[in-house]
Each structure stands twice: as structure tokens, then as C-alpha cells.
C-alpha atoms as a PDB file:
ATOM      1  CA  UNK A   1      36.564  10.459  42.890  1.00  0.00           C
ATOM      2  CA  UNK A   2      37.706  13.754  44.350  1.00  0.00           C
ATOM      3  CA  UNK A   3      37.986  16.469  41.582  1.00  0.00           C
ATOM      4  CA  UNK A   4      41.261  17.476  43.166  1.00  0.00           C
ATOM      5  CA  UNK A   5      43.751  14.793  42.661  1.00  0.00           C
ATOM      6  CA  UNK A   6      42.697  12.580  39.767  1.00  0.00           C
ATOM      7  CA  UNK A   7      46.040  11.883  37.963  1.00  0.00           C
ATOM      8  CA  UNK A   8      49.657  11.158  38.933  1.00  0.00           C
ATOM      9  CA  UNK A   9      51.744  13.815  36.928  1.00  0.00           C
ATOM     10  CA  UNK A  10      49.332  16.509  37.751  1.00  0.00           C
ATOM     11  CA  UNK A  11      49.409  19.637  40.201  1.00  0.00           C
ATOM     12  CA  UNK A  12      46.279  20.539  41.958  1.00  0.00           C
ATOM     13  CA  UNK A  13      45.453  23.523  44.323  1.00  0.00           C
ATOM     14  CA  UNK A  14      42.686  24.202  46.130  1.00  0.00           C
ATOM     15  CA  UNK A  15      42.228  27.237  48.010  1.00  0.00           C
ATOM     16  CA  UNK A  16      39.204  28.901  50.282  1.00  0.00           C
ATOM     17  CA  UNK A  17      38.693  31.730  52.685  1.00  0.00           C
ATOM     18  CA  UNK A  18      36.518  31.040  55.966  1.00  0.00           C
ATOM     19  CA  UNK A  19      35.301  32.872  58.368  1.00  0.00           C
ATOM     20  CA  UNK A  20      37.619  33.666  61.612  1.00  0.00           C
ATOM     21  CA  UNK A  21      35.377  31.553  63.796  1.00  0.00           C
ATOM     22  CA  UNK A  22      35.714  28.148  65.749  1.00  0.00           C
ATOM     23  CA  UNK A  23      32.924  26.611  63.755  1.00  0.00           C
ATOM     24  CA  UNK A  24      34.955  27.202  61.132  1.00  0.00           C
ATOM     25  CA  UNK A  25      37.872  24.998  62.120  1.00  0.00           C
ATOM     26  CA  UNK A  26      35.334  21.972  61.092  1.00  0.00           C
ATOM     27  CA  UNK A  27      34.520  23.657  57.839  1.00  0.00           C
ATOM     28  CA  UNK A  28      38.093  23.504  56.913  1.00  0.00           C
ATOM     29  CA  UNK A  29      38.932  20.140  57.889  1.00  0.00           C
ATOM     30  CA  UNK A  30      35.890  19.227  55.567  1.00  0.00           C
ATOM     31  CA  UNK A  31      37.357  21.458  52.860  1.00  0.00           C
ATOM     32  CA  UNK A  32      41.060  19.026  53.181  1.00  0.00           C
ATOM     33  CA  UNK A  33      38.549  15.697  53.386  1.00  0.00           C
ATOM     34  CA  UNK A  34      37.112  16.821  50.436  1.00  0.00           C
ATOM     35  CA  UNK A  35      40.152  17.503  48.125  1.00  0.00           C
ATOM     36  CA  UNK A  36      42.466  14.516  49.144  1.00  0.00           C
ATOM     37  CA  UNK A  37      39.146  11.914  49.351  1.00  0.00           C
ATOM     38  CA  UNK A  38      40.254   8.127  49.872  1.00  0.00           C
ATOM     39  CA  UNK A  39      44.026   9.562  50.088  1.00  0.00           C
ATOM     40  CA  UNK A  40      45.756   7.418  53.020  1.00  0.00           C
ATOM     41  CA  UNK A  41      46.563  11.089  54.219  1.00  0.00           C
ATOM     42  CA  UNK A  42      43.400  12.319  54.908  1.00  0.00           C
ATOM     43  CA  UNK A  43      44.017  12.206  58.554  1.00  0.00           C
ATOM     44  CA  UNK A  44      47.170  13.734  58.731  1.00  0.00           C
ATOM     45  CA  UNK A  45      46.204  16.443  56.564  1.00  0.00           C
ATOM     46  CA  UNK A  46      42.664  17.172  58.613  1.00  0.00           C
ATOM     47  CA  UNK A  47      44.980  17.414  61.499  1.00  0.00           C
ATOM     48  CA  UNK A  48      47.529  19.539  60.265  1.00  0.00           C
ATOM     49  CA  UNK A  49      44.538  21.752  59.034  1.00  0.00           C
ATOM     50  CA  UNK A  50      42.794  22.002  62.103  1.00  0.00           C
ATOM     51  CA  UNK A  51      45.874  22.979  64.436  1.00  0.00           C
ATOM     52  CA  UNK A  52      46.762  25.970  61.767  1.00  0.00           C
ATOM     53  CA  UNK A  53      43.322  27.120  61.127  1.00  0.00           C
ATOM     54  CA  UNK A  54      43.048  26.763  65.191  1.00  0.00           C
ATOM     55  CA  UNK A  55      46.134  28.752  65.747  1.00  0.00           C
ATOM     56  CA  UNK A  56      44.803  31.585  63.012  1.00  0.00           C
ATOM     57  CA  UNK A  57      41.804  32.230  64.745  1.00  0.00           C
ATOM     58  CA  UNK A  58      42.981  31.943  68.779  1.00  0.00           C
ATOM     59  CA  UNK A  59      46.441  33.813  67.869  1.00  0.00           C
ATOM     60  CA  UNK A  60      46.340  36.493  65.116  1.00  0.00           C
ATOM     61  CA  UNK A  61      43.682  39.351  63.807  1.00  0.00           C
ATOM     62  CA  UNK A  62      41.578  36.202  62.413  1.00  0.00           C
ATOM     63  CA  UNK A  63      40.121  35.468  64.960  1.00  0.00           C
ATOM     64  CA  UNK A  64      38.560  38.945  65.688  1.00  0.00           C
ATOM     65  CA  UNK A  65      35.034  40.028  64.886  1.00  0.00           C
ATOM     66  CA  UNK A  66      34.971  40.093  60.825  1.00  0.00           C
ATOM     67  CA  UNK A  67      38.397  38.173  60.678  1.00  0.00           C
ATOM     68  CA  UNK A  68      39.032  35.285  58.235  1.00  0.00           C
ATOM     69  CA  UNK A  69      41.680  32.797  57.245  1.00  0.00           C
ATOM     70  CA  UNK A  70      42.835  31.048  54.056  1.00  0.00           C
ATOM     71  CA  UNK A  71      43.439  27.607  53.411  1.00  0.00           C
ATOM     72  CA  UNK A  72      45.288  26.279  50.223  1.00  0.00           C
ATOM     73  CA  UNK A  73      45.725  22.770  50.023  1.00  0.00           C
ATOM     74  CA  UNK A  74      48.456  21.975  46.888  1.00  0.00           C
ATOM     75  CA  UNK A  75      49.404  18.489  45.783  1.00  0.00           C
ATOM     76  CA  UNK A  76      52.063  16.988  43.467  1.00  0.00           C
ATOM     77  CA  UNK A  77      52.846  13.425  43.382  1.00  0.00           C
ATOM     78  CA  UNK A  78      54.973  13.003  46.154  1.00  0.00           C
ATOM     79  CA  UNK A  79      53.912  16.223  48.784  1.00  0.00           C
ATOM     80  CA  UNK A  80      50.483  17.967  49.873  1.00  0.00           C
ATOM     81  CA  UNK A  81      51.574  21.395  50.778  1.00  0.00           C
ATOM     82  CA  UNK A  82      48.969  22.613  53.261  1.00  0.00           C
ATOM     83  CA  UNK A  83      48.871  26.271  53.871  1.00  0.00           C
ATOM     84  CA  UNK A  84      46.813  28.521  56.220  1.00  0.00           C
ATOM     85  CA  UNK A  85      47.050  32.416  55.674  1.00  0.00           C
ATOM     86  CA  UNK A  86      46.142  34.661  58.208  1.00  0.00           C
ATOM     87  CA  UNK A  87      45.286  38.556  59.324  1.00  0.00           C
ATOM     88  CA  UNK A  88      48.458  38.607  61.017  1.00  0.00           C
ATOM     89  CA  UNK A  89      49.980  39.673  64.668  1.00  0.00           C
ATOM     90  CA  UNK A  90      53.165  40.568  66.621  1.00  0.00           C
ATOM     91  CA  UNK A  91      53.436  37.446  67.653  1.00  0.00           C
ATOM     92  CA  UNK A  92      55.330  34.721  65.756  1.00  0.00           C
ATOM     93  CA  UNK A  93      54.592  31.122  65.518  1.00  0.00           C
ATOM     94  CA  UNK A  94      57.149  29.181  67.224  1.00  0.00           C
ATOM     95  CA  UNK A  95      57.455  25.516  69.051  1.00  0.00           C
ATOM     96  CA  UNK A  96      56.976  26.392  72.616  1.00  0.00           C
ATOM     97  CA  UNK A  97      57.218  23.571  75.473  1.00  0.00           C
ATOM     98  CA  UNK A  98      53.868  22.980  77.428  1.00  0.00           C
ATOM     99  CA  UNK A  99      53.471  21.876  81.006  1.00  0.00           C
ATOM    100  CA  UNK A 100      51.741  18.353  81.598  1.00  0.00           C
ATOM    101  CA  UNK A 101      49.051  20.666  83.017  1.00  0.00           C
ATOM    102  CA  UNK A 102      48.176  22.903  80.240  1.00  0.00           C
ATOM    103  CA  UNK A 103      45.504  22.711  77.934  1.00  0.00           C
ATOM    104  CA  UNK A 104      47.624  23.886  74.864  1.00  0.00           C
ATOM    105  CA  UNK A 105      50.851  24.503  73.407  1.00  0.00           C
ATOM    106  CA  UNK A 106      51.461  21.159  71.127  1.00  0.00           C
ATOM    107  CA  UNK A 107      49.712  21.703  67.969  1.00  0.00           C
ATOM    108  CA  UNK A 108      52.802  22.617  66.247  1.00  0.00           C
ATOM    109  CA  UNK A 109      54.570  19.678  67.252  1.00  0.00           C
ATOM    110  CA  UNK A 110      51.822  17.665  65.876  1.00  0.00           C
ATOM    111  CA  UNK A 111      52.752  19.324  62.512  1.00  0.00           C
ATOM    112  CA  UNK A 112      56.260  18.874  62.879  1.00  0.00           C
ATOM    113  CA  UNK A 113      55.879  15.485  63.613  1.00  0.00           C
ATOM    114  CA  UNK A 114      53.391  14.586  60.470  1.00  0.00           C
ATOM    115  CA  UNK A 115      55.528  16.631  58.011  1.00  0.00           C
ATOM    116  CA  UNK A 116      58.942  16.672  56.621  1.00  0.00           C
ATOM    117  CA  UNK A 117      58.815  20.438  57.269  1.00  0.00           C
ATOM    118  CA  UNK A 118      56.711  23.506  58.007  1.00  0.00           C
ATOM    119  CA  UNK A 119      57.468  27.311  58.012  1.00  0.00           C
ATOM    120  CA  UNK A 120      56.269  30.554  58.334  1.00  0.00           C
ATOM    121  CA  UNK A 121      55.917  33.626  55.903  1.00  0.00           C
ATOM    122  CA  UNK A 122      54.821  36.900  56.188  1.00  0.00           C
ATOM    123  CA  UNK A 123      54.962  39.425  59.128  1.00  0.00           C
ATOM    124  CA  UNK A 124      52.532  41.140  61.355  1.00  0.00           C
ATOM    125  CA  UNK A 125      49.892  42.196  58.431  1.00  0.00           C
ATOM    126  CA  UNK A 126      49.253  38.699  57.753  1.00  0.00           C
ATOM    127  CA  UNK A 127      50.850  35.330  57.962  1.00  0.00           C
ATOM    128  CA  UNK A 128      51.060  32.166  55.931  1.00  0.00           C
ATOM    129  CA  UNK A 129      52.410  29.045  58.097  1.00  0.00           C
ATOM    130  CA  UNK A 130      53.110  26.046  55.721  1.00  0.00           C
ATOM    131  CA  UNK A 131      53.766  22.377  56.044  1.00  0.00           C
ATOM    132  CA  UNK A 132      54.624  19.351  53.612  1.00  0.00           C
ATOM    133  CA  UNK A 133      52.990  16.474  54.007  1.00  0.00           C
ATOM    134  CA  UNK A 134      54.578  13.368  52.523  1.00  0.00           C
ATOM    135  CA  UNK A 135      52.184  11.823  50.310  1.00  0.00           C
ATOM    136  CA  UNK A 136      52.387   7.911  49.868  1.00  0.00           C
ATOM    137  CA  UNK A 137      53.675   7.041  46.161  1.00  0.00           C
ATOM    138  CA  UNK A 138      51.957   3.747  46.123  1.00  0.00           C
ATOM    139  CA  UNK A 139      48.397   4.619  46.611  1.00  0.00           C
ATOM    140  CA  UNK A 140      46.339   5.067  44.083  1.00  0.00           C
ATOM    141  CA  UNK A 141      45.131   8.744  43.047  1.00  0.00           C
ATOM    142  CA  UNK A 142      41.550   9.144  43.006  1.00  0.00           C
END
């Protein structure tokens, strides 16, 4: 039973800083695992994780020697808001179109396909990109 989401009218939120490193990318996706357990979700939510926490570290001050990122994971009974705050940068997350050849560029389509929205907050001292993840009424809550 995850210690997260154990009843139907409650709100839960988890949140934790990491380390602005790669091997931290799996850390987070662990963190999600661990808070939404035998949710039907899980996988959605690990992915939609690992492309933010991803994006923090490759495109802002997060990724820099001593940078970090945030994730907060927040669930109701219907939506799992996943959030990942970063250090910040001039540059603005966006979908951009990638060439059959490239090697990246779809991550955010990914999230816009597995939510019913996402968003960005913040400016260049630090960002927070969001998205909702629709969470299945009929399962059961651990």
C-alpha cells in the first residue's frame, strides 16, 4: 500500500529535490513508482517524469555542476499533477518538430499526448513545467 494515495476523497503531494545529474532521472522515476504504487498510471506518470526531469537537467542551469531539480507529484481523485521545477534558462520549453534522423526533440509530445494538459511557469531563474495526468476513477486506491 503506497503511503501516498490511500483514500478516494483525499489530496496527496509528494515532493523531492535531486541532484542535476542523469543518474538521477532513474531516481525520480522511482520516486513517481513509489507514490502512485499498483496505480494503472504508473507508466504514464514514470514517463512523463523522466522526459521533464530529462529536459531539466540537458536544458536549464540543472543540469550544471551543483544543479538540482524538483519533482512534486500531487493527486486528487480524478488527476496526478506531475511537476518538475528547475534552475531555470533563456530558453523556453516549447513543442518543436524533430527530423526522422534526430535523436531528440519528442519528449514533450509524449507528455502532451499522456495528459489532458501541461504548461510552463516561471522565467529564466527557474522553471516549473506541469502536466495532468488523468487518473482512472475505477481503480482502486491503494
Amino acid at each position: 500500500m503506497s503511503p501516498a494515495l490511500n483514500g478516494h476523497t483525499e489530496i496527496h503531494r509528494w515532493c523531492r529535490n535531486f541532484p542535476g545529474t542523469r543518474d538521477q532521472v532513474r531516481e525520480a522515476r522511482q520516486f513517481a513508482g513509489a507514490y502512485l504504487g499498483d496505480r494503472p498510471e504508473i507508466d504514464a506518470a514514470q514517463l512523463i517524469v523522466s522526459e521533464l526531469a530529462s529536459n531539466a537537467i540537458r536544458h536549464t542551469r540543472s543540469g550544471l555542476p551543483g544543479g538540482h531539480f524538483g519533482v512534486t507529484l500531487h493527486a486528487g481523485s480524478t488527476l496526478l499533477i506531475v511537476a518538475v521545477l528547475d534552475e531555470g534558462s533563456y530558453c523556453v520549453p516549447r513543442l518543436c518538430e524533430a527530423a526522422d534522423e534526430d535523436l531528440g526533440g519528442r519528449g514533450l509530445h509524449l507528455v502532451e499526448t499522456l495528459t489532458v494538459r501541461w504548461g510552463v511557469y516561471g522565467d529564466a531563474a527557474g522553471r516549473t513545467v506541469w502536466a495532468l495526468l488523468p487518473l482512472t476513477s475505477s481503480a482502486p486506491v491503494p
